[in-house]
Protein backbone atom coordinates (compact mmCIF):
# COMPACT_ATOMS: atom_id res chain seq x y z
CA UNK A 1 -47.53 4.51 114.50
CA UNK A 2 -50.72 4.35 116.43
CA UNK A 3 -54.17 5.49 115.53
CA UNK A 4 -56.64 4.94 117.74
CA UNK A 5 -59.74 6.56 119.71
CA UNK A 6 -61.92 5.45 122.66
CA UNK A 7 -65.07 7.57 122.64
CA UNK A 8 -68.10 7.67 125.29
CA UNK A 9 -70.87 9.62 124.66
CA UNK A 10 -74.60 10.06 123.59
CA UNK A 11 -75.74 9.34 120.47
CA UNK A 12 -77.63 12.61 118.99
CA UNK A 13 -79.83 11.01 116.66
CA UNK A 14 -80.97 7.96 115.44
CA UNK A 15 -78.59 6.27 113.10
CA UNK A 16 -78.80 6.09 109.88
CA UNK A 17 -78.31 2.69 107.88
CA UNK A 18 -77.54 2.63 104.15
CA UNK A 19 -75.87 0.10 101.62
CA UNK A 20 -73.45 0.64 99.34
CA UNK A 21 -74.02 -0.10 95.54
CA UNK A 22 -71.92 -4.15 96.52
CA UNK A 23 -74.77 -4.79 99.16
CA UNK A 24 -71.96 -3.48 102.12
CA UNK A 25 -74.50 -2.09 105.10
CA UNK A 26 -72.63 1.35 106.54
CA UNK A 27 -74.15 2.90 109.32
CA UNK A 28 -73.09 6.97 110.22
CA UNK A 29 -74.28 8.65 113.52
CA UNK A 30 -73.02 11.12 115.91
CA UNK A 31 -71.59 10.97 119.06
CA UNK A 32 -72.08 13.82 121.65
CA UNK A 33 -69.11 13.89 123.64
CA UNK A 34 -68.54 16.34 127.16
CA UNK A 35 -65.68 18.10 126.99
CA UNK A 36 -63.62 17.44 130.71
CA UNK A 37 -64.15 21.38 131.95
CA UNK A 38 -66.79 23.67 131.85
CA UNK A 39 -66.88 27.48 130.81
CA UNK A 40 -66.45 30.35 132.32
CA UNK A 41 -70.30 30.43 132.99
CA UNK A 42 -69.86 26.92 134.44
CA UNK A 43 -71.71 25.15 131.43
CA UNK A 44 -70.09 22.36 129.58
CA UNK A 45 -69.73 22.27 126.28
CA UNK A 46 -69.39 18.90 124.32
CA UNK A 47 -67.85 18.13 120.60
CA UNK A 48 -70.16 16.41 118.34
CA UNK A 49 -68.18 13.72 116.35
CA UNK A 50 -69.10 11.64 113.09
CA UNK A 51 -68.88 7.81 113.84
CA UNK A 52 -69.14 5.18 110.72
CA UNK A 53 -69.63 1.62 111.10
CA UNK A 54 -69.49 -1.06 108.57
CA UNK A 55 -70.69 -4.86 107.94
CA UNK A 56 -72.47 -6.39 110.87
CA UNK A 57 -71.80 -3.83 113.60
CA UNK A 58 -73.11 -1.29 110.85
CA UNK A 59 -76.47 -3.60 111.08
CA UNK A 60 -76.15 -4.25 114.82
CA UNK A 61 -75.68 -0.40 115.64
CA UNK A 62 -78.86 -0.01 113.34
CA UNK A 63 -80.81 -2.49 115.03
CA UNK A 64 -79.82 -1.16 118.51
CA UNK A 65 -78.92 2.17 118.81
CA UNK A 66 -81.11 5.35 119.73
CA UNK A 67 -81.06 8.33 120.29
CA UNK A 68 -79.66 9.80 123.86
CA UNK A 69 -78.47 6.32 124.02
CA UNK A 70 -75.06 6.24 126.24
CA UNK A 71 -72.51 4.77 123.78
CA UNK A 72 -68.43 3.77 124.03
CA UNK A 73 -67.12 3.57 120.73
CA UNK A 74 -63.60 2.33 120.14
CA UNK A 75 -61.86 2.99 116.31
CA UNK A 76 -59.25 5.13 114.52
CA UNK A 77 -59.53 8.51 113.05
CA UNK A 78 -59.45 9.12 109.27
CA UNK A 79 -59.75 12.13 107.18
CA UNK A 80 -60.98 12.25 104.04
CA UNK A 81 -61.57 14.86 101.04
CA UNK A 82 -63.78 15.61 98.11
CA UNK A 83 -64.75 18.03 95.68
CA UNK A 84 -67.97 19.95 96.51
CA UNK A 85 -70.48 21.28 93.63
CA UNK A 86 -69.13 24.50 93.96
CA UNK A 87 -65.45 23.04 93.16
CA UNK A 88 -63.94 23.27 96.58
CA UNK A 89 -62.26 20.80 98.40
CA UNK A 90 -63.97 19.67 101.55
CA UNK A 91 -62.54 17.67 104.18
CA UNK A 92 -64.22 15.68 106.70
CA UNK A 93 -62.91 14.33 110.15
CA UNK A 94 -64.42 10.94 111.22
CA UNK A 95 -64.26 8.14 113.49
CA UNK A 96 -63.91 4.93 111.84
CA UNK A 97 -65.54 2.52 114.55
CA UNK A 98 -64.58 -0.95 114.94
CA UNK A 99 -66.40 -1.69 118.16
CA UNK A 100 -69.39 -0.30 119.72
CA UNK A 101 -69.94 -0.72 123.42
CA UNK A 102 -74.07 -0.61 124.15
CA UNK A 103 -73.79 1.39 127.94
CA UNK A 104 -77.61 1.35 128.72
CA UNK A 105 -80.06 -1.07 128.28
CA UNK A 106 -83.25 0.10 125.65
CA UNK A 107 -85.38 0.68 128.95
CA UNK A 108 -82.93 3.39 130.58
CA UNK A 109 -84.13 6.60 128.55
CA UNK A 110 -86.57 8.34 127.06
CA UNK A 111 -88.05 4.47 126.43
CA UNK A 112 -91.36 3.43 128.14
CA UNK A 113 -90.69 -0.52 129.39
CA UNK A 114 -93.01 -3.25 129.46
CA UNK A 115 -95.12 -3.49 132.38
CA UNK A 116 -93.82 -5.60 135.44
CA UNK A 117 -94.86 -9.14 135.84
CA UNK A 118 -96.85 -10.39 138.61
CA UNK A 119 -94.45 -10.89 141.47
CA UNK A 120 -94.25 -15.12 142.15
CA UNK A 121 -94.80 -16.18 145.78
CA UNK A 122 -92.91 -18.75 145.29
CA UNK A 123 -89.32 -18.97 146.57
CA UNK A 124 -87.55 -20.85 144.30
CA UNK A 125 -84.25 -21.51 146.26
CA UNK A 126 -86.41 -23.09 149.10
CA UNK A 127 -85.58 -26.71 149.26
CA UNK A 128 -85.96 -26.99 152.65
CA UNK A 129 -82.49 -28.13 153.15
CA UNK A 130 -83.20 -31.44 150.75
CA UNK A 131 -80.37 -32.34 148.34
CA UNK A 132 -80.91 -31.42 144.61
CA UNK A 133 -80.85 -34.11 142.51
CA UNK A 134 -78.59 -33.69 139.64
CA UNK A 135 -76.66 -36.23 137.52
CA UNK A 136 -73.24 -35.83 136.39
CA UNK A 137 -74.36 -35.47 133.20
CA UNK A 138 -75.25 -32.02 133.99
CA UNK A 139 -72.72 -30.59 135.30
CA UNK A 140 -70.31 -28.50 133.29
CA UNK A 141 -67.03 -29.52 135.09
């Protein structure tokens, strides 16, 4: 038996980071995903999907992750069930993530970056054709 989902997407909010009453960090977000066709109208229409992380990636994903951030997330499906206040059983459909692929650097969207750096003038592969002096100590191999 095989259970097991590879997601790309954008996340639609920031995520949300919470610990659980043993100290365990779990982080929940959502995951805007296109759907592979367009309507009639020629929009496209995307499903919105629940992704939990736990432990360090819970943390890391935290840390990281924004919002309209371009995401791959790789996990396994569960379902689970509870009784609301009202005394109905609710079920909810999530994806259980057990590795998170960051697609775009911070700087990419919606995120101002730093200003550039003075430019150097000075080549720094120009060695005028003299050897480079490096022991053997150095070298990896």
């Amino acid at each position: 038996m095989l259970n097991r989902v590879i997601l790309i997407g954008r996340l639609t909010k920031d995520p949300e980071l919470r610990y659980t009453p043993a100290g365990v960090a779990v982080t929940q977000f959502t995951l805007a995903v296109d759907r592979p066709f367009t309507t009639q109208g020629g929009e496209r229409e995307a499903d919105f999907l629940p992704v939990v992380t736990w432990r360090q990636l819970a943390e890391t994903c935290a840390n990281y992750l924004r919002k309209g951030r371009l995401t791959a997330v790789e996990g396994r499906i569960q379902i689970r069930n509870y009784e609301n206040n009202d005394g109905k059983r609710v079920y909810v459909t999530e994806i259980i993530a057990d590795n998170v692929r960051f697609l775009e650097s911070g700087n990419n969207r919606n995120q101002s970056s730093p200003p550039p750096s003075e430019p150097s003038n000075k080549d720094p592969f120009s060695g005028d054709g003299k050897p480079i002096d490096i022991s053997d100590d150095d070298l990896p191999f």
